[in-house]
Protein backbone atom coordinates (compact mmCIF):
# COMPACT_ATOMS: atom_id res chain seq x y z
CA UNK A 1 -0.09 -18.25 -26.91
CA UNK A 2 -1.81 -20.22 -24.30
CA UNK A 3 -5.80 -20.17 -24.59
CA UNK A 4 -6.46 -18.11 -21.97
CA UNK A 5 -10.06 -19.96 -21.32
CA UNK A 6 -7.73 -22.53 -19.58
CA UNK A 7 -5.66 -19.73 -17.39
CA UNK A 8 -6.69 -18.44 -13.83
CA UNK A 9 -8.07 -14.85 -14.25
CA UNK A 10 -5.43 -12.40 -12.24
CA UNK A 11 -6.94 -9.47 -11.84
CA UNK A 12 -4.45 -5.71 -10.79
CA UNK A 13 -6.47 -3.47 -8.67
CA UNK A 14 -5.62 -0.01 -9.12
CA UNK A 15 -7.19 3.16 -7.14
CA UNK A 16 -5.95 6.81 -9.24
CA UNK A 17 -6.47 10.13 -8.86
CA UNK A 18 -4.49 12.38 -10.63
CA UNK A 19 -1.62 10.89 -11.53
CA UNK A 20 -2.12 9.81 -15.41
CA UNK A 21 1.85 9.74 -15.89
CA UNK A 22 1.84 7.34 -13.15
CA UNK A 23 -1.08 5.21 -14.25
CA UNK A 24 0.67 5.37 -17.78
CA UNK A 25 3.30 3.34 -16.91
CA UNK A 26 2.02 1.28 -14.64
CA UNK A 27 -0.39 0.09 -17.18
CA UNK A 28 2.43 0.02 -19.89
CA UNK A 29 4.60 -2.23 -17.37
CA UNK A 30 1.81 -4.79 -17.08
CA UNK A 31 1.22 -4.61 -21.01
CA UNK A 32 4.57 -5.77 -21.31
CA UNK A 33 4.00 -8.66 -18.54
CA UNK A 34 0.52 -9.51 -20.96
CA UNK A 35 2.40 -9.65 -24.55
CA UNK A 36 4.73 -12.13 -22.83
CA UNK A 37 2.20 -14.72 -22.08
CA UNK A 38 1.89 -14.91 -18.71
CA UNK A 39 0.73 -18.51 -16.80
CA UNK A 40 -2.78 -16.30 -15.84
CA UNK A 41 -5.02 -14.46 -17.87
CA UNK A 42 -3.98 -10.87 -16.72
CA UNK A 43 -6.24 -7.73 -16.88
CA UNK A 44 -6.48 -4.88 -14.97
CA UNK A 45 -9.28 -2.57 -13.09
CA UNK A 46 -8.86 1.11 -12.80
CA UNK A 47 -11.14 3.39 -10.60
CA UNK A 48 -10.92 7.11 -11.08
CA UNK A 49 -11.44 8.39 -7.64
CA UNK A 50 -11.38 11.98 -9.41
CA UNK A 51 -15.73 12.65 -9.52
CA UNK A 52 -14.53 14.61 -12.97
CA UNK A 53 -13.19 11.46 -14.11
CA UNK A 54 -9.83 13.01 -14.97
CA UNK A 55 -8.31 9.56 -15.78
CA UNK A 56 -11.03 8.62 -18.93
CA UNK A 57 -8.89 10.55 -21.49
CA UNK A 58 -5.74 8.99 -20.23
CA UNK A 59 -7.64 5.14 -20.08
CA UNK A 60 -9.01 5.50 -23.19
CA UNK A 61 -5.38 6.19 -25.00
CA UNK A 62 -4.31 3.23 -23.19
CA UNK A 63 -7.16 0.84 -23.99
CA UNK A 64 -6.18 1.68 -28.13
CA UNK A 65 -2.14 1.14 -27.66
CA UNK A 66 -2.15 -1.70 -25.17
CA UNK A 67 -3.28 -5.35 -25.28
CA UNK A 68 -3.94 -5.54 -21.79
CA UNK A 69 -7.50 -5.59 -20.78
CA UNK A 70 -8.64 -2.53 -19.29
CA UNK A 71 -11.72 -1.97 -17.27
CA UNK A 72 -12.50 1.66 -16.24
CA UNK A 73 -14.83 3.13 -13.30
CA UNK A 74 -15.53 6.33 -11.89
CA UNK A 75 -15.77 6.52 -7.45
CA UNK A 76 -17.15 9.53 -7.11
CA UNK A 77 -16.60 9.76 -3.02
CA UNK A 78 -13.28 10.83 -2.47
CA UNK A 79 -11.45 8.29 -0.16
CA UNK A 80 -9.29 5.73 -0.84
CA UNK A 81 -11.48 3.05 0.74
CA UNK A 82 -14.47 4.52 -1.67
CA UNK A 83 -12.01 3.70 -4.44
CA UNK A 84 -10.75 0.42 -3.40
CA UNK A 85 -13.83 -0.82 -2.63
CA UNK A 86 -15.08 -0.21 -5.92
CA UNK A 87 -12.39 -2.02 -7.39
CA UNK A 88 -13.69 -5.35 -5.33
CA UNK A 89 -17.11 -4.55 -7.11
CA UNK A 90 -15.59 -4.12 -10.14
CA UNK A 91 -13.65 -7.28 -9.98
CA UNK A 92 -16.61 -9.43 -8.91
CA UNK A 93 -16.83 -12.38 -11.93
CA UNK A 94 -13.79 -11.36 -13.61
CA UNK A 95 -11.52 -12.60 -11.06
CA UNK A 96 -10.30 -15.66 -9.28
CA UNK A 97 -7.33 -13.71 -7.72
CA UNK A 98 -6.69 -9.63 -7.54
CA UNK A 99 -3.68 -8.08 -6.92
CA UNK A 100 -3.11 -4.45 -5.38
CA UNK A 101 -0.63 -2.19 -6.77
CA UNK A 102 -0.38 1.61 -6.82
CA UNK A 103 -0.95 3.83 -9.82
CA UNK A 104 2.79 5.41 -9.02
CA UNK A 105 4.54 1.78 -9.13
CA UNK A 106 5.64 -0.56 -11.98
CA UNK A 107 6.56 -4.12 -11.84
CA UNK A 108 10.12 -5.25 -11.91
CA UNK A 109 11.11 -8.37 -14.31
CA UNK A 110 9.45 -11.47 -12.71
CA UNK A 111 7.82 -9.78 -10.53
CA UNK A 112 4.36 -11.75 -11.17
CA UNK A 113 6.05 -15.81 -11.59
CA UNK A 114 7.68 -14.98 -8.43
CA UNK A 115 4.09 -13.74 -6.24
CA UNK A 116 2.31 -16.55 -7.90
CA UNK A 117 5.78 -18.91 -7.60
CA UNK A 118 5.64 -18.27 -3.19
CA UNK A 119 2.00 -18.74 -2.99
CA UNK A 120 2.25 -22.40 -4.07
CA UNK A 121 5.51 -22.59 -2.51
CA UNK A 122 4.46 -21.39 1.41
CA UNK A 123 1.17 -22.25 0.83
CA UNK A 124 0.29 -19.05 1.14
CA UNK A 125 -3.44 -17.54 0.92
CA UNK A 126 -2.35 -13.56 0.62
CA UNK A 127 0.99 -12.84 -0.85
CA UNK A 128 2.93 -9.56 -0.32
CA UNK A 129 5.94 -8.16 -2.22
CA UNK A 130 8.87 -5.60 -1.93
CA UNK A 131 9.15 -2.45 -3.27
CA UNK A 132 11.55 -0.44 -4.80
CA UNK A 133 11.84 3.59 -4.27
CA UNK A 134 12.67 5.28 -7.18
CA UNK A 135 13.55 9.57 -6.58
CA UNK A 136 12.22 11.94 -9.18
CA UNK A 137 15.09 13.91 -7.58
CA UNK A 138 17.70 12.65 -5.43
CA UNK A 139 16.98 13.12 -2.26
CA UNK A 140 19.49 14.80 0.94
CA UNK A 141 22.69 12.42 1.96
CA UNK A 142 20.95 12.51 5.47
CA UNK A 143 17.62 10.98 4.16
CA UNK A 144 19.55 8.26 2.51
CA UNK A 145 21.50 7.59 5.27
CA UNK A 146 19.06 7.25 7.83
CA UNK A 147 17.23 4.79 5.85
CA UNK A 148 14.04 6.98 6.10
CA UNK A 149 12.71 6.43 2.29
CA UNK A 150 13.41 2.48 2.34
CA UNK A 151 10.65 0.05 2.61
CA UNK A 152 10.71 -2.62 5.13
CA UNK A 153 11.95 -6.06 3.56
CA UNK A 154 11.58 -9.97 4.73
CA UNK A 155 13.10 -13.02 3.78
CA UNK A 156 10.63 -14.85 1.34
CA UNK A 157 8.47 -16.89 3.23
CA UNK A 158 8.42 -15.15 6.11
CA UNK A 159 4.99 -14.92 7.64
CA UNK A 160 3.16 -11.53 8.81
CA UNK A 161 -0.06 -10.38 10.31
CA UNK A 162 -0.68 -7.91 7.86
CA UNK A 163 0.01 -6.41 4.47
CA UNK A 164 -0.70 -3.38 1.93
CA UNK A 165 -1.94 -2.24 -1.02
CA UNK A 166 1.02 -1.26 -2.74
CA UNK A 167 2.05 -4.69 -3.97
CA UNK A 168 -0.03 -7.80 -2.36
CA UNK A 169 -1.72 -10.91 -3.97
CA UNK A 170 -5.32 -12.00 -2.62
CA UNK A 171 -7.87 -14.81 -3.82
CA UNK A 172 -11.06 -13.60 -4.67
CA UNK A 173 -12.34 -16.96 -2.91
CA UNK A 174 -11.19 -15.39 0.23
CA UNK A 175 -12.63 -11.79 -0.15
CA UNK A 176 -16.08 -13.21 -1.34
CA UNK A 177 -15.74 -15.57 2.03
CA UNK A 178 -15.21 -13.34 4.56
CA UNK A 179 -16.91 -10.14 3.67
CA UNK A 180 -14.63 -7.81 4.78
CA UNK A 181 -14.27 -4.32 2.97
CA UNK A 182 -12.39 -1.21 2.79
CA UNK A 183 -13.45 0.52 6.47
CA UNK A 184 -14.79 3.46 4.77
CA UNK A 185 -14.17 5.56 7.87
CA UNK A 186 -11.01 5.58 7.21
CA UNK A 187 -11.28 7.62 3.96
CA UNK A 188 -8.83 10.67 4.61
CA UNK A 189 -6.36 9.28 7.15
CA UNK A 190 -4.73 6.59 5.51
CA UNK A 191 -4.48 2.84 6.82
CA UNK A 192 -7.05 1.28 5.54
CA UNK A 193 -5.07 -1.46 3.53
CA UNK A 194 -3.63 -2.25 7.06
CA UNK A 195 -7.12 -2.60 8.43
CA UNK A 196 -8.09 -4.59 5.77
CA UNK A 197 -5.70 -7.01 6.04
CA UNK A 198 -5.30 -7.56 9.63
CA UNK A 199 -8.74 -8.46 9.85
CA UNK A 200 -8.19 -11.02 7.08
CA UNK A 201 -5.30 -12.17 9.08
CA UNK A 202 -7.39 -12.00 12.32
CA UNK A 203 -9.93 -14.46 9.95
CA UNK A 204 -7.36 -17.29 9.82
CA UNK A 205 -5.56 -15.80 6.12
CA UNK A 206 -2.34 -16.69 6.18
CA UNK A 207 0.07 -14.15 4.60
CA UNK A 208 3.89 -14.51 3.13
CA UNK A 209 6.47 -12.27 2.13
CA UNK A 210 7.84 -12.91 -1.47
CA UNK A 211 11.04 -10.87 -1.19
CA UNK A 212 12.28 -10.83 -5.02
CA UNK A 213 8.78 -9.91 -6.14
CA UNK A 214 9.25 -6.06 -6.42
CA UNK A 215 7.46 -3.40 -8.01
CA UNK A 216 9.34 0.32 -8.02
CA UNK A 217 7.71 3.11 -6.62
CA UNK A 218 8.42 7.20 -7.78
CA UNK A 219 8.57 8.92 -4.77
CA UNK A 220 7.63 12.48 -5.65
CA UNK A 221 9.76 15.73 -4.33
CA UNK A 222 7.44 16.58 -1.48
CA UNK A 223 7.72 13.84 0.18
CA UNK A 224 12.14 14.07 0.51
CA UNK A 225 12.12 16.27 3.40
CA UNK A 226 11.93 16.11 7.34
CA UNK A 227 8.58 17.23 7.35
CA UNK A 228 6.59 14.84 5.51
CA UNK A 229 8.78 12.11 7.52
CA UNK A 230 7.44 13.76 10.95
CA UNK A 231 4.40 14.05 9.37
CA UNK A 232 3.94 10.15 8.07
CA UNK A 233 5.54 9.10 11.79
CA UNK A 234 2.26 10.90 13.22
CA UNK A 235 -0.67 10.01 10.84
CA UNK A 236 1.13 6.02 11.05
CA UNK A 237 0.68 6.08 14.78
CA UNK A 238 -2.57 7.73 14.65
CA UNK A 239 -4.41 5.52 12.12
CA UNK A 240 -2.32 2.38 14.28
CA UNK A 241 -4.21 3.38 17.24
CA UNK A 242 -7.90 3.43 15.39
CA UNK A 243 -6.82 0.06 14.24
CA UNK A 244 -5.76 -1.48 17.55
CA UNK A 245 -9.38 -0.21 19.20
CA UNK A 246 -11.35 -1.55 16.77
CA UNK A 247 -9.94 -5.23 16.56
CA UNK A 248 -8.85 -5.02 19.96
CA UNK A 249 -9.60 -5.08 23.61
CA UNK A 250 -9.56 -1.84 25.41
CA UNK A 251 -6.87 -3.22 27.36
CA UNK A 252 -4.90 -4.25 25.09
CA UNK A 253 -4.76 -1.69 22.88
CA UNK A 254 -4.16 1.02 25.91
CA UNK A 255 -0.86 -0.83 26.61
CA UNK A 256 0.38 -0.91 23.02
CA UNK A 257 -1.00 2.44 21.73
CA UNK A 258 -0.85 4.68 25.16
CA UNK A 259 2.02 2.91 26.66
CA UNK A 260 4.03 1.97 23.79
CA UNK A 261 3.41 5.91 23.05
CA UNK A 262 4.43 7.15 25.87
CA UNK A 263 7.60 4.40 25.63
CA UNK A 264 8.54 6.48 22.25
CA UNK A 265 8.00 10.24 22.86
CA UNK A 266 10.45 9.63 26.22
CA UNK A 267 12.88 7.59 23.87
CA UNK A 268 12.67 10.44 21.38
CA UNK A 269 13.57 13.38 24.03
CA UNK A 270 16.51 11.22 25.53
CA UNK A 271 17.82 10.20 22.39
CA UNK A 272 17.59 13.80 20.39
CA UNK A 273 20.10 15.38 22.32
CA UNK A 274 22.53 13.18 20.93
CA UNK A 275 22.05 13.16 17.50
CA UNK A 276 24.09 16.36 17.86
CA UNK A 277 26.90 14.28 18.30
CA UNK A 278 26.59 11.93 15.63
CA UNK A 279 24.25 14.19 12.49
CA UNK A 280 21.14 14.90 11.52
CA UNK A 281 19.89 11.70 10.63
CA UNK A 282 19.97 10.45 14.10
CA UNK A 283 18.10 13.78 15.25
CA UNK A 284 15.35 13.09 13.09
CA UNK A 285 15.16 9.46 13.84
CA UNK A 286 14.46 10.71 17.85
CA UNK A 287 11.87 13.27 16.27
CA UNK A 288 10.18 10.63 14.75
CA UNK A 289 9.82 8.94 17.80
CA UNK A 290 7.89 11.62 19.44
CA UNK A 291 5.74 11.81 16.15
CA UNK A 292 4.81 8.36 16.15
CA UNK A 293 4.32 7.95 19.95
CA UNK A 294 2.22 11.11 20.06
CA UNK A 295 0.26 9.83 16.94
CA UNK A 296 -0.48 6.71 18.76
CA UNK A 297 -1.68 8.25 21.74
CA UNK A 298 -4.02 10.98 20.38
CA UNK A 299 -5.38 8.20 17.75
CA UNK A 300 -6.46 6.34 21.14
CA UNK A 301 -7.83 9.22 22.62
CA UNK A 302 -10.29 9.52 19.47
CA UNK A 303 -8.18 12.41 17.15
CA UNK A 304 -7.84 11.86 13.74
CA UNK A 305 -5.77 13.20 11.62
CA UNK A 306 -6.51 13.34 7.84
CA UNK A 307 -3.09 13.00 5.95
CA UNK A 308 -4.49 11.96 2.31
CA UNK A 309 -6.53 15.40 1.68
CA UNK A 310 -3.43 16.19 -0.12
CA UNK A 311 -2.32 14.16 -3.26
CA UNK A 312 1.44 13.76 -3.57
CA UNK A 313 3.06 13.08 -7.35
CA UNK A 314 -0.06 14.63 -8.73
């Protein structure tokens, strides 16, 4: 194997609570990437964001099957911004890039050449990749029809304004530079990824979509029905709108959150009626319309709504 004294260290940033089948193979995927002899020096950062540090046991069994290099912290502030943030302390002269995944997601084959391959490609400071829903139970024709459980996707290369923490490449240069954190406000309503990055892509960061970098993602039971779709539509639009004031002009963000709002809820009431005509799919595409729109607008006015005080695929 390569010495890995002469390999970049690649660090993989991972925020749990709860999920220690998740984590499992998560951690196992990347063990496999590690006994393959990767072109960095991979090892990977796991904060417990349960204060009874649920995930020890499970870390521990890890740390004496794997080869990987596990490092293991307890957040005791419930939040996912608490959690990730600790992960950037965590990282701090270990790491000369991190990468975020999600403690329900596991790399696909190539998955890291590929990330590091379009960085040096696009020249590329941040580099974000696809992912891959997986159903722990098939989900209803409708939902698969109407394209409500697929991810957005980009041709590689394609540049963006912002980025997430569910697969997305970062130097640590560039987080040690500029400062910016987790927005710990945000710790119950989701979105703070989406902060984070925008405001590294408000900094100058430029950031690239590497298309056939995937990880797959289990999406749980509860979250295959209309309700959690109206319900994501809302908290998306809300947290957009606390984003939009706080990088933004007033102005500015009153045309795209209150107007653009408005613009959806009356596209969702004139388009409803139809989906009668052509299924259900179509009715709940106009529904989440009005979610979103009304989302964006009550985010503006100052509401927020707190979407992550429940844990799904626990």
């Amino acid at each position: 194997m390569t010495d890995t004294c002469d390999k970049r260290r690649v660090v993989i940033l991972v925020a749990t609570c709860k999920r220690p089948e998740g984590l499992t193979h998560l951690a196992e995927g990347l063990d496999l990437i590690y006994r393959n002899d990767p072109p960095v020096a991979l090892a990977m950062v796991i904060v417990d964001n349960d204060p009874a540090g649920s995930a020890k046991s499970t870390v521990e069994r890890l740390s004496k099957s794997l080869s990987l290099p596990l490092y293991y912290g307890i957040e005791k502030t419930q939040g996912i911004p608490f959690a990730r943030n600790k992960t950037l302390d965590m990282a701090r002269g270990i790491a000369d890039d991190v990468v975020f995944l999600d403690d329900d997601e596991v790399p696909e084959a190539g998955w890291l050449e590929e990330i590091l391959r379009v960085r040096m490609a696009y020249g590329a400071d941040i580099v974000t990749g696809a992912v891959n829903p997986v159903f722990a139970e098939p989900p209803p024709e409708w939902m698969m029809a109407g394209g409500f459980l697929q991810y957005t996707r980009h041709e590689t290369g394609t540049t963006l304004d912002r980025a997430y923490t569910n697969n997305t490449l970062v130097p640590w240069k560039l987080i040690e530079d500029s400062r910016i954190r987790f927005d710990e406000k945000m710790a119950k309503t989701g979105g703070s990824d989406t902060h984070f990055f925008r405001r590294l892509h408000l900094e100058g960061a430029k950031i690239v979509w590497a298309n056939e970098a995937v990880v797959s993602e289990l999406i749980p039971k509860t979250r295959s029905d209309a309700g959690w779709i109206l319900q994501r539509a809302f908290r998306i639009g809300n947290s957009s709108a606390y984003i939009e004031r706080d990088l933004f002009s007033w102005s500015k963000s009153f045309f795209s959150m209150v107007l653009g709002g408005g613009y959806r809820i009356a596209k969702g009431f004139l388009t409803w009626p139809l989906g009668w005509f052509s299924g259900r799919e179509a009715r709940v595409h106009a529904l989440r319309q009005i979610y979103y729109g009304a989302g964006m607008i009550s985010g503006w006015l100052g509401f927020r709504y707190k979407e992550y005080r429940t844990i799904h695929g626990q």
